[in-house]
PDB file of N, CA and C in Angstrom:
ATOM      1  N   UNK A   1     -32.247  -4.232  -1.881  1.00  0.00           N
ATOM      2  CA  UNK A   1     -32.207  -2.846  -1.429  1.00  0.00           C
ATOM      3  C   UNK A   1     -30.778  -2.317  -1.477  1.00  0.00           C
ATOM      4  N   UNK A   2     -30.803  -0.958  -2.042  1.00  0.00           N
ATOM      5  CA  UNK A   2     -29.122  -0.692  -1.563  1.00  0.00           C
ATOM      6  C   UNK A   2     -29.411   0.630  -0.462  1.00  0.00           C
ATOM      7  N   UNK A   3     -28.885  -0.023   0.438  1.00  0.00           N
ATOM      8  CA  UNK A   3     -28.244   1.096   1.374  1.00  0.00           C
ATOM      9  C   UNK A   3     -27.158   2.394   1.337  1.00  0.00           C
ATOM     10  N   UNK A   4     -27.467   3.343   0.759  1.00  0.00           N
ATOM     11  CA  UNK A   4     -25.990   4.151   0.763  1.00  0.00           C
ATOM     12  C   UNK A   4     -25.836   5.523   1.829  1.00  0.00           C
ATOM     13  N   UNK A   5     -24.585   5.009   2.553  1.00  0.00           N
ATOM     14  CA  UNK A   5     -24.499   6.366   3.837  1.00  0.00           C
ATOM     15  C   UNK A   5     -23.781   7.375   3.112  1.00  0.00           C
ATOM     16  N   UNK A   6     -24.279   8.557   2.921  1.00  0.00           N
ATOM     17  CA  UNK A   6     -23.590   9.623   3.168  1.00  0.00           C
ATOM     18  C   UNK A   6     -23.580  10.536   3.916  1.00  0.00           C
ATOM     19  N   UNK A   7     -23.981  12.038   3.721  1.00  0.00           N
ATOM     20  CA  UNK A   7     -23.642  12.678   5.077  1.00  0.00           C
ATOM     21  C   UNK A   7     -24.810  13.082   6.026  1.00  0.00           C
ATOM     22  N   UNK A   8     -25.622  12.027   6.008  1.00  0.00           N
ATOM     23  CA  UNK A   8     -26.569  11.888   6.823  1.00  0.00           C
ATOM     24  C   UNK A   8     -25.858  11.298   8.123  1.00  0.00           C
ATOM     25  N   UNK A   9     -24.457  11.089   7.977  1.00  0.00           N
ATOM     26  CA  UNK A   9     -24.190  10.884   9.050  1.00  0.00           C
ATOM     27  C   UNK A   9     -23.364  12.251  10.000  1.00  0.00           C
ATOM     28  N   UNK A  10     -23.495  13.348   9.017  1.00  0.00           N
ATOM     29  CA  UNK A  10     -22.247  14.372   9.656  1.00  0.00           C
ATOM     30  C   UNK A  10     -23.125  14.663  10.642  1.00  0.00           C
ATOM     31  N   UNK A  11     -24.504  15.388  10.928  1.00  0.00           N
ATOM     32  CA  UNK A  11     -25.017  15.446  12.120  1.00  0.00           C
ATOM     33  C   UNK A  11     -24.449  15.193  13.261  1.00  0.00           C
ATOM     34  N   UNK A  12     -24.977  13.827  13.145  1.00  0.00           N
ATOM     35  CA  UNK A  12     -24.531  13.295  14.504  1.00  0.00           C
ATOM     36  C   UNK A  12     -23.269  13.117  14.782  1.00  0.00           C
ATOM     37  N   UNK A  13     -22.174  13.177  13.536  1.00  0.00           N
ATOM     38  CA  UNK A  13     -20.857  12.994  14.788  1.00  0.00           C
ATOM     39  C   UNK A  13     -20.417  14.344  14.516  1.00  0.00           C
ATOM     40  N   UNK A  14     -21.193  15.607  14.113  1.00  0.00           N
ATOM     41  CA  UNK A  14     -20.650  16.897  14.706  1.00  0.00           C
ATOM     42  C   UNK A  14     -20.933  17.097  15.936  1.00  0.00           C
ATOM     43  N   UNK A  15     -22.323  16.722  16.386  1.00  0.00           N
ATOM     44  CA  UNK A  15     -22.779  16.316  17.941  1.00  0.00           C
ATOM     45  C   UNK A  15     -21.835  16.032  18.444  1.00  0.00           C
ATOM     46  N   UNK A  16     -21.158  14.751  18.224  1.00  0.00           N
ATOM     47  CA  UNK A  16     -20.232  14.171  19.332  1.00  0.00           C
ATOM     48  C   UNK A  16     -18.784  14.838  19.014  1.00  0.00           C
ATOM     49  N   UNK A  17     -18.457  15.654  18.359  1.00  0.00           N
ATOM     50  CA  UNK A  17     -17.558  16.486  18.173  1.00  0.00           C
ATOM     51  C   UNK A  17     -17.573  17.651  19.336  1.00  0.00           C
ATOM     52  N   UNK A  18     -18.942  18.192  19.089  1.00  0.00           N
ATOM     53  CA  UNK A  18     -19.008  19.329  20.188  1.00  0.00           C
ATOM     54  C   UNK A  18     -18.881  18.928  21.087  1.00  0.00           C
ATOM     55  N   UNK A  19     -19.849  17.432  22.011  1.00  0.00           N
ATOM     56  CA  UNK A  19     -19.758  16.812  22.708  1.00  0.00           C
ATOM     57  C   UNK A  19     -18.165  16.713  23.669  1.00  0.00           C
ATOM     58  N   UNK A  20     -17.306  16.441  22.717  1.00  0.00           N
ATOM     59  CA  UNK A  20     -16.250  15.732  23.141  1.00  0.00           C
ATOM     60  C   UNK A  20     -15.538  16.877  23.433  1.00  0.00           C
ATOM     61  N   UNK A  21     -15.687  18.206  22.779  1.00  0.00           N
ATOM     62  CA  UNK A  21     -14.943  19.674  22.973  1.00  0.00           C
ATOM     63  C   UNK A  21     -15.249  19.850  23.932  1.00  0.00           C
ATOM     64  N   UNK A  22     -16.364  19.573  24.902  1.00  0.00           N
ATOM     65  CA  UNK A  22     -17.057  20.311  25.927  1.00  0.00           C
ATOM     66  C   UNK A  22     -16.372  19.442  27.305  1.00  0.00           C
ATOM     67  N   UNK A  23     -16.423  18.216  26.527  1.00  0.00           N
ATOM     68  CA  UNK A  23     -15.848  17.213  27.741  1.00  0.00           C
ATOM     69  C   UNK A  23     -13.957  17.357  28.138  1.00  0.00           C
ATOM     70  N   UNK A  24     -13.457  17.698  26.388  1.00  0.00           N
ATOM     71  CA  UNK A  24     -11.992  17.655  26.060  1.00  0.00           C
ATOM     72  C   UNK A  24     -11.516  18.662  26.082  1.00  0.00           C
ATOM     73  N   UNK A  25     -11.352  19.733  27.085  1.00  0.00           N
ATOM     74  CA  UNK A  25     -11.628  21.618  26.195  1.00  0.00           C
ATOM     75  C   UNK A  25     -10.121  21.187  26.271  1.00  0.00           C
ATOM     76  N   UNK A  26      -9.352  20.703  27.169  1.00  0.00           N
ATOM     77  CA  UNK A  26      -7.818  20.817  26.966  1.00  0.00           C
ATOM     78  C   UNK A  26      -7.037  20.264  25.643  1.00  0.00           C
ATOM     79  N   UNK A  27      -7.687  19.314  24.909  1.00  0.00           N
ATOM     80  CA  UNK A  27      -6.977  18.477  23.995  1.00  0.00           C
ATOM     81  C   UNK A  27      -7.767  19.113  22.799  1.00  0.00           C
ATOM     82  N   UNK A  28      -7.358  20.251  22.574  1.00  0.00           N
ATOM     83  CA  UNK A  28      -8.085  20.815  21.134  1.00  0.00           C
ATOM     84  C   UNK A  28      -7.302  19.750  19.630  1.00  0.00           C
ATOM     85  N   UNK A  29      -5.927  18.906  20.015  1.00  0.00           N
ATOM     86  CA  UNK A  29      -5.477  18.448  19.092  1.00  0.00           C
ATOM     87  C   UNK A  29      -6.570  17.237  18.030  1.00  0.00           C
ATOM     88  N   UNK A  30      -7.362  16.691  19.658  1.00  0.00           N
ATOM     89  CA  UNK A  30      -8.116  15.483  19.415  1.00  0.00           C
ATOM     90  C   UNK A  30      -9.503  15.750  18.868  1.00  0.00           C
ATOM     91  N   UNK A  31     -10.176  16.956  19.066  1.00  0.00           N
ATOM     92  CA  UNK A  31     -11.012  17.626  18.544  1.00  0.00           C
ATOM     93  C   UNK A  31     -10.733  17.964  16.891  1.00  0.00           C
ATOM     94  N   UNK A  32      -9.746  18.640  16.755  1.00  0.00           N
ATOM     95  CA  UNK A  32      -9.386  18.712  15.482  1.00  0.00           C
ATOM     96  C   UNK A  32      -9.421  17.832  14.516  1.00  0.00           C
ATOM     97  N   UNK A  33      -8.956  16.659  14.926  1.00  0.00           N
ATOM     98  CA  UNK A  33      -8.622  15.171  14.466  1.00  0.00           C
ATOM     99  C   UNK A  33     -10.465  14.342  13.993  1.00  0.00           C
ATOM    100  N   UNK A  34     -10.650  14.882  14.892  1.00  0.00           N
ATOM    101  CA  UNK A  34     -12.180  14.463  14.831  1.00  0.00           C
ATOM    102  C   UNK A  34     -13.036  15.446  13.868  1.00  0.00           C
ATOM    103  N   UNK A  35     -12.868  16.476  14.271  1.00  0.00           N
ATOM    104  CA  UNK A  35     -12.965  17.239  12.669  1.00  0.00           C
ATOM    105  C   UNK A  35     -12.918  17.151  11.409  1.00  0.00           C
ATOM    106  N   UNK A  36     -11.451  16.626  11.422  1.00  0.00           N
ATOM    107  CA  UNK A  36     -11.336  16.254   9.637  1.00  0.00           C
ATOM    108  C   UNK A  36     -11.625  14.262   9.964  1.00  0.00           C
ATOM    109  N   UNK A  37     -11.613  13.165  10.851  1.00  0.00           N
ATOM    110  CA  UNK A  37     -12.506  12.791  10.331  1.00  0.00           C
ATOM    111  C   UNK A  37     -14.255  12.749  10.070  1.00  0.00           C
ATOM    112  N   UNK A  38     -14.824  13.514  10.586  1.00  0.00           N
ATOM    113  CA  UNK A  38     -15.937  14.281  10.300  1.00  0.00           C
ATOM    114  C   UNK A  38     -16.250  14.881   9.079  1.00  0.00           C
ATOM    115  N   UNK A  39     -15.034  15.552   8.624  1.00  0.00           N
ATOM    116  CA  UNK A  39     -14.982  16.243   6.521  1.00  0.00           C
ATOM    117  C   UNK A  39     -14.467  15.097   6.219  1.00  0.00           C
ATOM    118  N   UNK A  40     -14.082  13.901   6.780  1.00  0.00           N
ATOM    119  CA  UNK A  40     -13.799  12.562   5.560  1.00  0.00           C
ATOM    120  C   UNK A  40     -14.928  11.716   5.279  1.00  0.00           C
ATOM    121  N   UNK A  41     -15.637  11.792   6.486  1.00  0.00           N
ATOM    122  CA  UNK A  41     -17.142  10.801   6.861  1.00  0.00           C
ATOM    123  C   UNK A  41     -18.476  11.838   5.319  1.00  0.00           C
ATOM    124  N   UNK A  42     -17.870  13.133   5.582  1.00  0.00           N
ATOM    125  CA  UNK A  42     -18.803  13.452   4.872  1.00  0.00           C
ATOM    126  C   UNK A  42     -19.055  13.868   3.429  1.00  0.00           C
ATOM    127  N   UNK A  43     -17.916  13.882   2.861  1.00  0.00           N
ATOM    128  CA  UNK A  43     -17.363  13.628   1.755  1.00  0.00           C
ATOM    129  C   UNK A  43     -16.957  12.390   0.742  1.00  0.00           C
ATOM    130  N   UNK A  44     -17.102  10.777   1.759  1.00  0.00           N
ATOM    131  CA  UNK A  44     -16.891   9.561   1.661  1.00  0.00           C
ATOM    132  C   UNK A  44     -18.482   8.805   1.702  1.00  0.00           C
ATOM    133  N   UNK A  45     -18.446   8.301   0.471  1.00  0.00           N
ATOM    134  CA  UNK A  45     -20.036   7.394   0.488  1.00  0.00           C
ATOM    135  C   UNK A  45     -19.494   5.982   0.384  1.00  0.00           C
ATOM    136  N   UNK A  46     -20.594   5.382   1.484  1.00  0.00           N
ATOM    137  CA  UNK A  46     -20.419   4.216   1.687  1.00  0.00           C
ATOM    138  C   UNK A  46     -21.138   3.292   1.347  1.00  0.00           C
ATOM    139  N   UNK A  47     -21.187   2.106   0.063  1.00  0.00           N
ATOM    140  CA  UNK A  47     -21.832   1.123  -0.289  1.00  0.00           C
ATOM    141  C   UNK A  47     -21.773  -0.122   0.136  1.00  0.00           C
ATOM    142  N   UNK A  48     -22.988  -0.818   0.921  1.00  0.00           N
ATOM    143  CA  UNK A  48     -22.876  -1.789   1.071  1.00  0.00           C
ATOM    144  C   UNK A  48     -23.216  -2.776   0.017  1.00  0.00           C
ATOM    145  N   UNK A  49     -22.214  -4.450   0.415  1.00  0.00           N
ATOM    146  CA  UNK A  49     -21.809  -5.315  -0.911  1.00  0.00           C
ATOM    147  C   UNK A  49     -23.656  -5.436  -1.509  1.00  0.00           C
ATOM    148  N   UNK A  50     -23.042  -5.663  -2.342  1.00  0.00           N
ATOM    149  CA  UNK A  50     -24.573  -5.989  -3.381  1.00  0.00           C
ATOM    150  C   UNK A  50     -25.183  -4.890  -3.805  1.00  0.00           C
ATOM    151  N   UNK A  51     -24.619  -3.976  -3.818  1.00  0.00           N
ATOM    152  CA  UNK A  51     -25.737  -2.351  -4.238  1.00  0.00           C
ATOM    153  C   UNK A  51     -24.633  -2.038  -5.522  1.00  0.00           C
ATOM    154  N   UNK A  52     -25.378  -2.384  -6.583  1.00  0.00           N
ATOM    155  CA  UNK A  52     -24.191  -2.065  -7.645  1.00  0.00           C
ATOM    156  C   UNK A  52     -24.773  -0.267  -8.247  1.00  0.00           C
ATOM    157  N   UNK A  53     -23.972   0.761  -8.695  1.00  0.00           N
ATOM    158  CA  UNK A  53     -24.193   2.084  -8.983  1.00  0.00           C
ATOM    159  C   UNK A  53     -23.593   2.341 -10.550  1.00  0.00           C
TER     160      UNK A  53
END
Protein backbone atom coordinates (compact mmCIF):
# COMPACT_ATOMS: atom_id res chain seq x y z
CA UNK A 1 0.00 0.00 0.00
CA UNK A 2 1.36 3.49 -0.34
CA UNK A 3 0.24 5.92 1.99
CA UNK A 4 0.60 9.56 0.80
CA UNK A 5 -0.30 12.71 3.22
CA UNK A 6 -1.09 15.71 1.71
CA UNK A 7 -3.31 18.42 2.55
CA UNK A 8 -5.75 16.37 4.00
CA UNK A 9 -3.99 17.35 6.75
CA UNK A 10 -4.46 21.36 6.52
CA UNK A 11 -7.97 21.00 8.10
CA UNK A 12 -7.16 19.98 11.08
CA UNK A 13 -4.16 21.95 11.98
CA UNK A 14 -6.03 25.15 10.72
CA UNK A 15 -8.38 23.99 13.63
CA UNK A 16 -5.64 24.02 15.97
CA UNK A 17 -4.39 27.23 14.56
CA UNK A 18 -7.64 28.97 15.35
CA UNK A 19 -7.66 26.96 18.39
CA UNK A 20 -4.43 28.25 19.65
CA UNK A 21 -5.42 32.10 18.46
CA UNK A 22 -8.32 31.87 20.72
CA UNK A 23 -6.26 30.44 23.57
CA UNK A 24 -2.93 32.77 22.41
CA UNK A 25 -4.77 36.14 21.36
CA UNK A 26 -1.55 37.88 22.89
CA UNK A 27 1.24 36.01 20.95
CA UNK A 28 -0.02 36.73 17.38
CA UNK A 29 3.91 36.04 16.58
CA UNK A 30 3.28 32.20 17.41
CA UNK A 31 0.11 32.04 15.51
CA UNK A 32 1.74 33.34 12.53
CA UNK A 33 4.52 30.81 12.79
CA UNK A 34 1.96 28.22 12.83
CA UNK A 35 0.51 29.59 9.82
CA UNK A 36 3.23 29.26 7.52
CA UNK A 37 3.92 25.95 9.08
CA UNK A 38 0.41 25.10 8.08
CA UNK A 39 1.26 26.57 4.06
CA UNK A 40 4.43 24.20 4.48
CA UNK A 41 2.32 21.06 5.76
CA UNK A 42 0.19 21.84 2.82
CA UNK A 43 2.17 22.30 0.05
CA UNK A 44 4.72 19.34 1.29
CA UNK A 45 3.71 15.58 0.40
CA UNK A 46 4.72 13.04 2.46
CA UNK A 47 5.82 9.43 1.36
CA UNK A 48 6.12 6.75 3.39
CA UNK A 49 9.42 4.25 2.77
CA UNK A 50 8.31 1.67 0.26
CA UNK A 51 5.72 3.72 -1.84
CA UNK A 52 7.82 4.28 -4.91
CA UNK A 53 6.03 7.33 -7.45
Amino acid sequence: MCFVITSSLFPLSFLLGLLSLLFIQTHIVIWILSLLTIFSLSQTRYVLPGCYL
